[in-house]
PDB file of N, CA and C in Angstrom:
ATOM      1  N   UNK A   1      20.523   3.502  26.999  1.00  0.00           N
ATOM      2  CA  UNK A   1      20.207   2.453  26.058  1.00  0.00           C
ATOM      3  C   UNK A   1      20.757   1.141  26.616  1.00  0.00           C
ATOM      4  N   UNK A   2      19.947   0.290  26.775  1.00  0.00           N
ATOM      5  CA  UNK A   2      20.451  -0.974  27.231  1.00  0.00           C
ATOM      6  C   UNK A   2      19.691  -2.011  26.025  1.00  0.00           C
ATOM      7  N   UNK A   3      20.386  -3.039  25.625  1.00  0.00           N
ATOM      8  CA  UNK A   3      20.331  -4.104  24.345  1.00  0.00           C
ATOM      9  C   UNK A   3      20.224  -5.352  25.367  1.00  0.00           C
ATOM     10  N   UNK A   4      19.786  -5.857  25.839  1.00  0.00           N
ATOM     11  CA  UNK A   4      19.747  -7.332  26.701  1.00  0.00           C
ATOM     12  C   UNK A   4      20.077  -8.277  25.161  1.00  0.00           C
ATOM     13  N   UNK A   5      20.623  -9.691  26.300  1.00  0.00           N
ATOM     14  CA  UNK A   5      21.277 -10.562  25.397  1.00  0.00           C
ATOM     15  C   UNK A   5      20.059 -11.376  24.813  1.00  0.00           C
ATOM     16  N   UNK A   6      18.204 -11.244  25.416  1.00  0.00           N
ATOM     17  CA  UNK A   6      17.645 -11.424  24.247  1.00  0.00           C
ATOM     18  C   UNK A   6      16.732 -10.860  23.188  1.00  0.00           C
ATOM     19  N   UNK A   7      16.997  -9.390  23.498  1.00  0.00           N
ATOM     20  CA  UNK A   7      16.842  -8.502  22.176  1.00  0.00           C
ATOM     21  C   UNK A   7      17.859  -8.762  21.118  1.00  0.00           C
ATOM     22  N   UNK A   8      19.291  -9.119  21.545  1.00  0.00           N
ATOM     23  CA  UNK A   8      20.689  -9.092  20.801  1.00  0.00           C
ATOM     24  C   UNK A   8      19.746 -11.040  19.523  1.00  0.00           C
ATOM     25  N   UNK A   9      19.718 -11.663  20.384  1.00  0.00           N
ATOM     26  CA  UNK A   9      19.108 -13.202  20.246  1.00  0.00           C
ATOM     27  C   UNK A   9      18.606 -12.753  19.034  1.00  0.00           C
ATOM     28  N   UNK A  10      17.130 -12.170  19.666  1.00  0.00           N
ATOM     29  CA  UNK A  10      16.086 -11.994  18.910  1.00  0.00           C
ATOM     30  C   UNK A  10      16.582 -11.387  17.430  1.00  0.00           C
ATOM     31  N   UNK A  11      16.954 -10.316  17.281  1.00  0.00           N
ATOM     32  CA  UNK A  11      18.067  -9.903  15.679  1.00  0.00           C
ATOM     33  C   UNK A  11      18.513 -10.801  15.181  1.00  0.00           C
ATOM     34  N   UNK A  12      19.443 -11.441  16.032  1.00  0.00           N
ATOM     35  CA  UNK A  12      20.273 -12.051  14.852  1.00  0.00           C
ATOM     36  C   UNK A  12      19.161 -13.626  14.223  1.00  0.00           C
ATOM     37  N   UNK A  13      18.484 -14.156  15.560  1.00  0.00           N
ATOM     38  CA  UNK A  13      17.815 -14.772  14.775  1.00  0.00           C
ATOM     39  C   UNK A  13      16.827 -14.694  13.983  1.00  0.00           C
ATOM     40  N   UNK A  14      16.056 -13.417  13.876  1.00  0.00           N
ATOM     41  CA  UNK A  14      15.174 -13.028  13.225  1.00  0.00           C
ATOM     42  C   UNK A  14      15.622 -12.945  11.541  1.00  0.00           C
ATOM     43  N   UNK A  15      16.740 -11.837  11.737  1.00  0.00           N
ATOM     44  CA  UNK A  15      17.402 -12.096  10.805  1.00  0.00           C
ATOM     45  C   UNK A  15      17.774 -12.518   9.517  1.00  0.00           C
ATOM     46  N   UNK A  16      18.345 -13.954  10.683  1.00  0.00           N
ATOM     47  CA  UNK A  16      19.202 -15.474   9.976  1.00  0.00           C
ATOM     48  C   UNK A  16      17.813 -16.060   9.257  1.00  0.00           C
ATOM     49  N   UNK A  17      16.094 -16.168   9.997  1.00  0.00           N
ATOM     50  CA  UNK A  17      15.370 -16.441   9.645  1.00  0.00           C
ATOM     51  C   UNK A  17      14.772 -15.538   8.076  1.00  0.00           C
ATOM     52  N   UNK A  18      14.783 -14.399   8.272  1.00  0.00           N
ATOM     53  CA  UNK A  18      14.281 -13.809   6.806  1.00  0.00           C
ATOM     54  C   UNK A  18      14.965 -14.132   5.527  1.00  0.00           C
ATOM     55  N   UNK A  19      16.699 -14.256   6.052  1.00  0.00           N
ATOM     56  CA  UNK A  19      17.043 -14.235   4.869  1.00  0.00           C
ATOM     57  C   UNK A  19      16.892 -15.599   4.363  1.00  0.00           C
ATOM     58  N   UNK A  20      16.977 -16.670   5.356  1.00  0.00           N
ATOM     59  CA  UNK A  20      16.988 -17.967   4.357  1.00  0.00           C
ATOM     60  C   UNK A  20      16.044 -18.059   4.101  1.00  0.00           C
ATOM     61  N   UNK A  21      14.216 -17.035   4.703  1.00  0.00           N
ATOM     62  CA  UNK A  21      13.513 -17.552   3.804  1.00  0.00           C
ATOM     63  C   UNK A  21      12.802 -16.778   2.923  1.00  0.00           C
ATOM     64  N   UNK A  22      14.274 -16.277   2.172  1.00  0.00           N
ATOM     65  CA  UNK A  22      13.712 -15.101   0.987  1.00  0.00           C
ATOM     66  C   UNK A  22      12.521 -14.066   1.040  1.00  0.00           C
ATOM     67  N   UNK A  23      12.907 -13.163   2.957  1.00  0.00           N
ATOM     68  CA  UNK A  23      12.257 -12.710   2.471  1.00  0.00           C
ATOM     69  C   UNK A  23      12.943 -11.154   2.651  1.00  0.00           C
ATOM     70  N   UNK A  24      11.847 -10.369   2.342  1.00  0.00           N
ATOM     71  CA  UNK A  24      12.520  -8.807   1.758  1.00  0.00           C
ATOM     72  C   UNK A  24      13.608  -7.920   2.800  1.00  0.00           C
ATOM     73  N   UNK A  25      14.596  -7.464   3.033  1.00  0.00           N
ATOM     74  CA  UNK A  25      15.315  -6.914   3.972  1.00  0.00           C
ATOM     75  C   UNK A  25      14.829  -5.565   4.209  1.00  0.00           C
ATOM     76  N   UNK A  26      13.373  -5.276   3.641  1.00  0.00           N
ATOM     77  CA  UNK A  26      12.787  -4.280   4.070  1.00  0.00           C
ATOM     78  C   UNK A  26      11.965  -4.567   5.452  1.00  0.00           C
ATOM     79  N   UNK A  27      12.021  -5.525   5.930  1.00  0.00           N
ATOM     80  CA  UNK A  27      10.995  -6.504   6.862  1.00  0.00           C
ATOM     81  C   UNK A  27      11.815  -6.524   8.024  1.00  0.00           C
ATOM     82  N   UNK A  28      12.739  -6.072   8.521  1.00  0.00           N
ATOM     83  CA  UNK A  28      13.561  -5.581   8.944  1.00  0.00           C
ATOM     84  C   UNK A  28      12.371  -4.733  10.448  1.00  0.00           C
ATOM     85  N   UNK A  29      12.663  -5.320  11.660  1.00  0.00           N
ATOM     86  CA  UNK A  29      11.545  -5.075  12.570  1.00  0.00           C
ATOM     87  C   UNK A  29      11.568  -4.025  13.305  1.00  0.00           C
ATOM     88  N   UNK A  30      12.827  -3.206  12.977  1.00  0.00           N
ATOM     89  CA  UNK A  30      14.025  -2.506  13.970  1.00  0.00           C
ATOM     90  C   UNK A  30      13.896  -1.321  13.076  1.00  0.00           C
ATOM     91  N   UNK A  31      13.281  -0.096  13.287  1.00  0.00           N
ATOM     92  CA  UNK A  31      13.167   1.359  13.361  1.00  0.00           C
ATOM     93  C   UNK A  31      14.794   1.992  12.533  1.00  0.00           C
ATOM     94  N   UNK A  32      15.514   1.864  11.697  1.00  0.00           N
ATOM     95  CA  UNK A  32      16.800   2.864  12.173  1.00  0.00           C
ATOM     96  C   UNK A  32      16.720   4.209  11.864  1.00  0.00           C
ATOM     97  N   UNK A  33      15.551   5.117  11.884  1.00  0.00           N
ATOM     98  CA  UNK A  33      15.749   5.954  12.382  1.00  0.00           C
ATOM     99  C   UNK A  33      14.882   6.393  13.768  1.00  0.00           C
ATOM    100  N   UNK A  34      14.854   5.037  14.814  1.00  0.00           N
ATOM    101  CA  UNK A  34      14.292   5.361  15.821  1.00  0.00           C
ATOM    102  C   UNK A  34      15.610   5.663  16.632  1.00  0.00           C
ATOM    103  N   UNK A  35      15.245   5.114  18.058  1.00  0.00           N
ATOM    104  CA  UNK A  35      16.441   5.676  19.336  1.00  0.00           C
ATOM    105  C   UNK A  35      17.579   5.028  19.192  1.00  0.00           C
ATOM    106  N   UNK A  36      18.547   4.796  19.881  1.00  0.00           N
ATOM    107  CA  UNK A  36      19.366   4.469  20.047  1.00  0.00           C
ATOM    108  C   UNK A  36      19.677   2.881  20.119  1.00  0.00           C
ATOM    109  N   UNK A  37      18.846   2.279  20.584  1.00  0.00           N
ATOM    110  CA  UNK A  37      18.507   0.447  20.837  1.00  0.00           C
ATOM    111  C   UNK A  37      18.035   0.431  19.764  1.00  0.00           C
ATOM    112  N   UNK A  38      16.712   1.132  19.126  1.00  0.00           N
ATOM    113  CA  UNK A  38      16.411   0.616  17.814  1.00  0.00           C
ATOM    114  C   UNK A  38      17.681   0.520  16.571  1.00  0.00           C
ATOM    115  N   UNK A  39      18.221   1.510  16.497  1.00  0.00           N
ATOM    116  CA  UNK A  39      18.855   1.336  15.896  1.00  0.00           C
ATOM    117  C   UNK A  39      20.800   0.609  15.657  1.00  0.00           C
ATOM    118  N   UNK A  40      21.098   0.399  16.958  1.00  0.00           N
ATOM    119  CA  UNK A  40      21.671  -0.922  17.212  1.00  0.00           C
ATOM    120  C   UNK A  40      21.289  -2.161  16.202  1.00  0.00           C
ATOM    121  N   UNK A  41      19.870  -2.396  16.845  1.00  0.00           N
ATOM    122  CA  UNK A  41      19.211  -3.817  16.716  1.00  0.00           C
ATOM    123  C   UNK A  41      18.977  -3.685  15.476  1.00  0.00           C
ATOM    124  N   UNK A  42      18.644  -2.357  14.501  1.00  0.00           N
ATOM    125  CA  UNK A  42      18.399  -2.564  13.190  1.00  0.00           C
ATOM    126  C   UNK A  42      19.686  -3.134  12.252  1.00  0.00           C
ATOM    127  N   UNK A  43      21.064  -2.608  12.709  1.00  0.00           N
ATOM    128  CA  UNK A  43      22.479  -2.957  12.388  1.00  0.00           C
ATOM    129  C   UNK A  43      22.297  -4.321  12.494  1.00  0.00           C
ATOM    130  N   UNK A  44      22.111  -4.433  13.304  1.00  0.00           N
ATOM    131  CA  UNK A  44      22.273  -6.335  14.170  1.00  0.00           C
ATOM    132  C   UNK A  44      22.047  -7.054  13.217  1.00  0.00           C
ATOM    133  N   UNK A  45      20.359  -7.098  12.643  1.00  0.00           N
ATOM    134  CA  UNK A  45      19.669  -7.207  11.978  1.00  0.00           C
ATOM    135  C   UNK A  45      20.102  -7.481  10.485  1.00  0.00           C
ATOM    136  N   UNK A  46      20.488  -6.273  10.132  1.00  0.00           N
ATOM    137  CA  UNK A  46      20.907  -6.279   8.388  1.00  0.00           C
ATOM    138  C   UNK A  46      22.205  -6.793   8.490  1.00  0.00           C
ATOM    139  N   UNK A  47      22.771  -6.944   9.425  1.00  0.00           N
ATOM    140  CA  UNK A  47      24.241  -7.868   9.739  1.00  0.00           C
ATOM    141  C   UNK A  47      24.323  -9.125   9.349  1.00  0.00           C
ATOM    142  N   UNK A  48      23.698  -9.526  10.107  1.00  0.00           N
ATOM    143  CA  UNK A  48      22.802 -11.279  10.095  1.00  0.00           C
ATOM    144  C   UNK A  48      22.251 -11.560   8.780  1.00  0.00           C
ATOM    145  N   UNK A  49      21.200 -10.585   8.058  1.00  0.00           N
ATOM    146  CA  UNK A  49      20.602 -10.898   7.328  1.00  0.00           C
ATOM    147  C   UNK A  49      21.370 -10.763   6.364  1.00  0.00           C
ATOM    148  N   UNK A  50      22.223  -9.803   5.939  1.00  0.00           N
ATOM    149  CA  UNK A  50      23.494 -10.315   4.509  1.00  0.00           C
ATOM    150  C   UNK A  50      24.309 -11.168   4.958  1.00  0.00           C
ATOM    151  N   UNK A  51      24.580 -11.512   6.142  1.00  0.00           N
ATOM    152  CA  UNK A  51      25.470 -13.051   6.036  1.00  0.00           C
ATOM    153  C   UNK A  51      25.010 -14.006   5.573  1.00  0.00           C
ATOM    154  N   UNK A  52      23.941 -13.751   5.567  1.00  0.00           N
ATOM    155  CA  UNK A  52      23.016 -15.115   5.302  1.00  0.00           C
ATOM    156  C   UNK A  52      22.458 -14.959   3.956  1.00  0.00           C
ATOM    157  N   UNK A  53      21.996 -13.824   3.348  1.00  0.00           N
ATOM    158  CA  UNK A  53      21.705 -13.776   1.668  1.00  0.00           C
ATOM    159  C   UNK A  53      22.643 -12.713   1.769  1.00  0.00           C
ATOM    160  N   UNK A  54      24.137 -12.521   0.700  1.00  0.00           N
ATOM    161  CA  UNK A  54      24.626 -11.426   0.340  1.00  0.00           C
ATOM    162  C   UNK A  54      24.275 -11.134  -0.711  1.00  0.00           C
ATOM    163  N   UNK A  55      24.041  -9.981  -1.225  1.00  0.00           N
ATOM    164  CA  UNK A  55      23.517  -9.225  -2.425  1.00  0.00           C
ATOM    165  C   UNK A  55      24.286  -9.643  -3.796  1.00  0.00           C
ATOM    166  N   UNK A  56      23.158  -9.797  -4.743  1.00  0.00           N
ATOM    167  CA  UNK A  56      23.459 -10.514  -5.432  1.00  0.00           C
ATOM    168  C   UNK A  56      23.871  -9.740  -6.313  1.00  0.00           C
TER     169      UNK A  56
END
């Protein structure tokens, strides 16, 4: 499993982008129950995206 620094990019800004623009954290692009990178990047992902909207 290798994560390059712009798959890592791509998460967090994808992310940072859904949540500020309200949209569903089901949208989420990243497999987690795929392989091993997918599911990294899906973490990454919902990481970013509750920093940015935390549950209300």
């Amino acid at each position: 499993m290798t994560i390059t620094d712009l798959d890592r990019r791509t998460a967090i800004t994808t992310g940072r982008w859904a949540a500020l623009h309200d949209r569903s954290i089901t949208e989420c692009p990243y497999d987690p129950a795929g392989d091993a990178r997918d599911q990294a990047l899906a973490l990454l992902w919902v990481r970013t995206y509750r920093r940015y909207r935390p549950p209300v």
